[in-house]
N, C-alpha and C. Protein backbone atom coordinates (compact mmCIF):
# COMPACT_ATOMS: atom_id res chain seq x y z
N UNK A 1 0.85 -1.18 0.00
CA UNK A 1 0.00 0.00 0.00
C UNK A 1 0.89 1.24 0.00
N UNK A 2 0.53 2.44 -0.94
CA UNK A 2 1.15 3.28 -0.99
C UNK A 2 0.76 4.61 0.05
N UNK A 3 1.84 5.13 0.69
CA UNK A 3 1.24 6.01 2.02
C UNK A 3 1.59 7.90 1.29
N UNK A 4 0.66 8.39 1.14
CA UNK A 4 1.22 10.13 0.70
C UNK A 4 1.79 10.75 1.94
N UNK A 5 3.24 11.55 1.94
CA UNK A 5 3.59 11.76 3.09
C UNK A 5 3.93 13.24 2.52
N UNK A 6 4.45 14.05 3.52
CA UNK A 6 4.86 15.00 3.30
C UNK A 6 6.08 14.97 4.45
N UNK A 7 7.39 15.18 4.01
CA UNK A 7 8.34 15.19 4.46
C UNK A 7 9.12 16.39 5.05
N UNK A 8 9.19 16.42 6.09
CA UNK A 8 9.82 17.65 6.82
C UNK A 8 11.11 17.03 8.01
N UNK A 9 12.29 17.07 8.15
CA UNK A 9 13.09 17.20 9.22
C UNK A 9 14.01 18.63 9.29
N UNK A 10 14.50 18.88 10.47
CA UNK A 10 15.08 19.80 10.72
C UNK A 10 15.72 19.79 11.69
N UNK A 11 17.13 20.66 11.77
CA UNK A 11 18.29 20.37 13.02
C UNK A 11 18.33 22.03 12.85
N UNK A 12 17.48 22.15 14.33
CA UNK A 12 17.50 23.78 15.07
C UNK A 12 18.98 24.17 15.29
N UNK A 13 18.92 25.93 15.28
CA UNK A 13 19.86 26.36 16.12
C UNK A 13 21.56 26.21 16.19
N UNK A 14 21.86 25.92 15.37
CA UNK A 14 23.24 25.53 14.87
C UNK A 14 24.26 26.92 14.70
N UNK A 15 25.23 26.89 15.64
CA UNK A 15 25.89 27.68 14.66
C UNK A 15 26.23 27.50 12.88
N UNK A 16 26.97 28.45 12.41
CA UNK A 16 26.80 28.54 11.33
C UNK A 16 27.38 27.64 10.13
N UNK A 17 28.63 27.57 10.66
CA UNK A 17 29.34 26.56 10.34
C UNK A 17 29.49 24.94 10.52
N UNK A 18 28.62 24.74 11.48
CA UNK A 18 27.89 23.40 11.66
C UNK A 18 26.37 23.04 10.51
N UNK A 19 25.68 24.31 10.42
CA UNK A 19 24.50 24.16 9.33
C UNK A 19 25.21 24.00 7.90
N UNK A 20 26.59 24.55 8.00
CA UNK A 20 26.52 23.77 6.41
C UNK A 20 27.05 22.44 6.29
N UNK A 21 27.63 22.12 7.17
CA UNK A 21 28.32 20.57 7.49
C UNK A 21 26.90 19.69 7.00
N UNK A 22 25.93 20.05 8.52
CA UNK A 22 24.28 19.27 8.46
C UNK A 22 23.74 19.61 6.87
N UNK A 23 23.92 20.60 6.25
CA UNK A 23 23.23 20.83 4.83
C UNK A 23 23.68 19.98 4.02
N UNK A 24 25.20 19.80 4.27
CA UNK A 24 25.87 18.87 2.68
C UNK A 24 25.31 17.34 3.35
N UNK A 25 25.50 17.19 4.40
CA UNK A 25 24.97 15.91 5.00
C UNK A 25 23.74 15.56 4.70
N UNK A 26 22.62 16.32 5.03
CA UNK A 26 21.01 16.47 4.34
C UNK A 26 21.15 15.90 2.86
N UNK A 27 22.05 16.58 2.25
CA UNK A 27 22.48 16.61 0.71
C UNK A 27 22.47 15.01 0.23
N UNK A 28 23.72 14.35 0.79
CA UNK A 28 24.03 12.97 0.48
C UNK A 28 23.06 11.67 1.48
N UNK A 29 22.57 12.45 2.02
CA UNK A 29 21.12 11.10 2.34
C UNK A 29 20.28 11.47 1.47
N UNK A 30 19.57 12.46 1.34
CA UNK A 30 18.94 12.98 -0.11
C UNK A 30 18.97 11.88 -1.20
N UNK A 31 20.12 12.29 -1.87
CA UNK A 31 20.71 11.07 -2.98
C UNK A 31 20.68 10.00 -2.73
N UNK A 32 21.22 9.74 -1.46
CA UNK A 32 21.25 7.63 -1.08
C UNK A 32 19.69 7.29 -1.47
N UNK A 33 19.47 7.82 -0.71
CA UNK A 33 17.40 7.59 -0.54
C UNK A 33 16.69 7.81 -1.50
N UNK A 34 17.26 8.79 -3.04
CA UNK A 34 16.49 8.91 -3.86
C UNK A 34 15.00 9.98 -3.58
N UNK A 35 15.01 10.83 -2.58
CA UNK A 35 14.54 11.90 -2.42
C UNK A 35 15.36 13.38 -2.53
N UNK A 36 16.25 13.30 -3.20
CA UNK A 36 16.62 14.55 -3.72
C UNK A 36 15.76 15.20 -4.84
N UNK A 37 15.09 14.51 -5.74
CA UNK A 37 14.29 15.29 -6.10
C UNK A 37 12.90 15.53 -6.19
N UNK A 38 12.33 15.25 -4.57
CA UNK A 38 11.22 15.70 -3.90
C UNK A 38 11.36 16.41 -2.55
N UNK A 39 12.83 17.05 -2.63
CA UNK A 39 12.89 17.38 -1.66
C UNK A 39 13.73 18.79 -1.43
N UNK A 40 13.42 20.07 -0.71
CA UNK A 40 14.65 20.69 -0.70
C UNK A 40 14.91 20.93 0.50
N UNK A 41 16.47 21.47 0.57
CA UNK A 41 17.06 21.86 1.31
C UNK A 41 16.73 23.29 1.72
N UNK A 42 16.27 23.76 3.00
CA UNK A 42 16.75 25.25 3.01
C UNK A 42 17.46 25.60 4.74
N UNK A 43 18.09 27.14 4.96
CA UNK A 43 18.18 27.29 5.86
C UNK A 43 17.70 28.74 6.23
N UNK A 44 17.64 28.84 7.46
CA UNK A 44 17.22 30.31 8.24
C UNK A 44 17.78 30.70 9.16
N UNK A 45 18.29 31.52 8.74
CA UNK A 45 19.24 32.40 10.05
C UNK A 45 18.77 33.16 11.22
N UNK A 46 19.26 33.09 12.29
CA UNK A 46 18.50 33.80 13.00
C UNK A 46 18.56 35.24 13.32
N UNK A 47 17.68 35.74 14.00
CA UNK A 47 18.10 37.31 13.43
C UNK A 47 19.71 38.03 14.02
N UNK A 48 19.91 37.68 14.58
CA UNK A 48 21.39 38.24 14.95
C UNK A 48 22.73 37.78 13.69
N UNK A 49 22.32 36.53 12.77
CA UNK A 49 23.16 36.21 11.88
C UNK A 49 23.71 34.81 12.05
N UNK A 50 23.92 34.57 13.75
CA UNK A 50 24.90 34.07 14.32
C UNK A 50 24.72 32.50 14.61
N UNK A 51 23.57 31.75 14.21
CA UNK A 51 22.79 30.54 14.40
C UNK A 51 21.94 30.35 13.07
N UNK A 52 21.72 28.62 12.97
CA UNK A 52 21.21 28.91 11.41
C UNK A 52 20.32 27.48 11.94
N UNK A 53 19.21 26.97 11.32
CA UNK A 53 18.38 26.12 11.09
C UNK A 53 18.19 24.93 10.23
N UNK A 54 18.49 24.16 9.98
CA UNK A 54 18.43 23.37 8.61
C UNK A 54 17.55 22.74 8.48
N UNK A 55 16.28 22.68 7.30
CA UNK A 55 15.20 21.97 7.33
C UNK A 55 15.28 21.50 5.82
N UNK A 56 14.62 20.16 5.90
CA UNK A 56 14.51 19.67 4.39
C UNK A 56 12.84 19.33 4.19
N UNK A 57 12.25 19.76 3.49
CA UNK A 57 11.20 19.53 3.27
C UNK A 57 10.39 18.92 1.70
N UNK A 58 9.20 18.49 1.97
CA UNK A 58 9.15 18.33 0.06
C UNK A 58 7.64 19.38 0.21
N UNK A 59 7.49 19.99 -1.12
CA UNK A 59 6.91 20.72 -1.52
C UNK A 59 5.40 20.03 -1.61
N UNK A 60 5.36 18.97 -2.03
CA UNK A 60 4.16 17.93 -2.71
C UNK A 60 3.95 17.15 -1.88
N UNK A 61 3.24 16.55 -1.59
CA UNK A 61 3.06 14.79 -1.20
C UNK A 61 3.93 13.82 -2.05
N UNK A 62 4.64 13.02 -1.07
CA UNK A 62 5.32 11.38 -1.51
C UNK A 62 4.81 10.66 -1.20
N UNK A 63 5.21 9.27 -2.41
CA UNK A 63 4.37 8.15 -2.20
C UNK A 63 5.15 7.29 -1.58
N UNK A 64 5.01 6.38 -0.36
CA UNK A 64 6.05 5.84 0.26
C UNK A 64 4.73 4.61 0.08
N UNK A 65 5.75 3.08 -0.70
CA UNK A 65 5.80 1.62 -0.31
C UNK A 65 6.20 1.10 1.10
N UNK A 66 5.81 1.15 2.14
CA UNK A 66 6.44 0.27 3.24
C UNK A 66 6.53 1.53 4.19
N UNK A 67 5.92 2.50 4.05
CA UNK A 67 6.65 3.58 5.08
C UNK A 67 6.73 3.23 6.32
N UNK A 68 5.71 3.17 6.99
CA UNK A 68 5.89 2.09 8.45
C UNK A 68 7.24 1.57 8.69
N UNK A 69 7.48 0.58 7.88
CA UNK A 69 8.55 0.05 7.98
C UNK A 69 10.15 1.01 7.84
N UNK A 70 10.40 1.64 6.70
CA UNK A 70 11.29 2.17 6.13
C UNK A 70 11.47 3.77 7.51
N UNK A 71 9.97 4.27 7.52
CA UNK A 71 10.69 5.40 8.60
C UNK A 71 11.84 5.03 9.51
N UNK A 72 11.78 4.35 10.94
CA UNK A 72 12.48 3.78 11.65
C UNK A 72 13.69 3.43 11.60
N UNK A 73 14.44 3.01 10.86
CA UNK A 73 15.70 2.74 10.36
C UNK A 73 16.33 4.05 9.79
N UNK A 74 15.00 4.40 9.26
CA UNK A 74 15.83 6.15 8.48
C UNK A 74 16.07 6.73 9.45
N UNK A 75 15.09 7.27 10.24
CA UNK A 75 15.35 8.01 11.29
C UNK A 75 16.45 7.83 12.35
N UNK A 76 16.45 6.73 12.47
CA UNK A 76 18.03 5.86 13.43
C UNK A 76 19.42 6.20 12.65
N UNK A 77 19.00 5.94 11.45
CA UNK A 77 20.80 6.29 10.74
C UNK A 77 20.73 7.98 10.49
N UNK A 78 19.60 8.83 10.60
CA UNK A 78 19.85 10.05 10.40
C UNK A 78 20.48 10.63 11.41
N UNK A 79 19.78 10.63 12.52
CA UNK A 79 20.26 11.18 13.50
C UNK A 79 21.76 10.37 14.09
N UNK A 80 22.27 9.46 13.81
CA UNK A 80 23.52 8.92 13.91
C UNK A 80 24.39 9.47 13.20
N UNK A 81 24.21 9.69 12.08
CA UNK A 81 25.07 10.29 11.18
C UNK A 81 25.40 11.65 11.13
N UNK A 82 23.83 12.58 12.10
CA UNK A 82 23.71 13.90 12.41
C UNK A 82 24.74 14.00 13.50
N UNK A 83 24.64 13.41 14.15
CA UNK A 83 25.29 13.08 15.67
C UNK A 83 27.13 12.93 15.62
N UNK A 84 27.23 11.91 14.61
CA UNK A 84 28.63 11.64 14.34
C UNK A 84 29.02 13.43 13.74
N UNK A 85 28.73 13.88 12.29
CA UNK A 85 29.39 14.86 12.27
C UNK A 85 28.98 16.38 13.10
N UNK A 86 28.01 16.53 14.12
CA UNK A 86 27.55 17.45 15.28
C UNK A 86 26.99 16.88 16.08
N UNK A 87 27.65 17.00 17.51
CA UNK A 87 27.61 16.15 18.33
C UNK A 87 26.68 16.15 18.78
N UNK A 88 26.08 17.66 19.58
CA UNK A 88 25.16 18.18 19.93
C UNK A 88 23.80 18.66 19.05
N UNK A 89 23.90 18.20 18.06
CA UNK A 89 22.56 18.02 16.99
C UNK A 89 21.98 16.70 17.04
N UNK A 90 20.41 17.63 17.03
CA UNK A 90 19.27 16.68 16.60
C UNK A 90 18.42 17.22 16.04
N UNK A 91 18.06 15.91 15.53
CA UNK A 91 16.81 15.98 14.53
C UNK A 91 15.77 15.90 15.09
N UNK A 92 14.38 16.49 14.32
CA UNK A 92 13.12 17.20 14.69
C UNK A 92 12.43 16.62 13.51
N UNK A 93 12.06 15.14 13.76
CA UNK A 93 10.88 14.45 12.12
C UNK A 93 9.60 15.58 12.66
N UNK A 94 9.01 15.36 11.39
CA UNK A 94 7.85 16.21 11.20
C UNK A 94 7.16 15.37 10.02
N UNK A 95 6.88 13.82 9.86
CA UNK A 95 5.90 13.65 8.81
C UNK A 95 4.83 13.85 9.00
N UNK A 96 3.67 14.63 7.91
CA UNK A 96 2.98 14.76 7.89
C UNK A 96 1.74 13.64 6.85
N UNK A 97 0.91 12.72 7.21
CA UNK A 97 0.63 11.92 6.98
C UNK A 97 -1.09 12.31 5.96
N UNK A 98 -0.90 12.36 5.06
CA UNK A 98 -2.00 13.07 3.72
C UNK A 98 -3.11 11.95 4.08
N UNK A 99 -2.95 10.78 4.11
CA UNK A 99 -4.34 9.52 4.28
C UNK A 99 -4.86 9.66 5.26
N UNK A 100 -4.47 10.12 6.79
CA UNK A 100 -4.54 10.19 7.95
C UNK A 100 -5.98 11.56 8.28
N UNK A 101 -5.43 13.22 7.17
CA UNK A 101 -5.85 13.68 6.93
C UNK A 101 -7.56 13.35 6.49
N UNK A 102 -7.66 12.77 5.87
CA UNK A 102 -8.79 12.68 5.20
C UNK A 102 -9.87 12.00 5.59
């Protein structure tokens, strides 16, 4: 069964130079996973300049085979991999579930 999701994570509050580390990182799970192109990258600074946000989101609804399954493992190697290159980063899932909706 196919699940429509809408995809949102994000790693708050970063200095600046850590959000682009987490951005290129965002970047190459992107590609592994084959959601790079339902998905973008952006960031937001905060107003002093000095802290930045990184969120990846998709614009549309995705169709996820197995999502149940497949979230869980994603989410475990994301934040591991968030973790390995910023220590003190985490991730913030945000799926938003379109069937659930209705």
């Amino acid at each position: 069964m196919t699940t429509s999701i809408a995809i949102c994570f994000t790693v708050y509050d970063l200095p600046t130079s850590d959000a682009e580390v987490i951005a290129q990182l965002f970047e190459e799970v992107l590609k592994e996973t084959q959601l790079d192109s339902d998905t973008i990258i952006a960031l937001r600074d905060s107003e002093d300049g000095t802290r930045r946000d990184v969120r990846v989101f998709s614009e549309d609804w995705v169709g996820f085979s197995g999502f149940y399954r497949w979230r869980p493992p994603f989410e475990e190697s994301l934040q591991r991999r968030v973790t390995e290159a910023v220590p003190h980063a985490k991730v913030s899932f945000e799926w938003d579930y379109r069937d659930e909706d209705q």
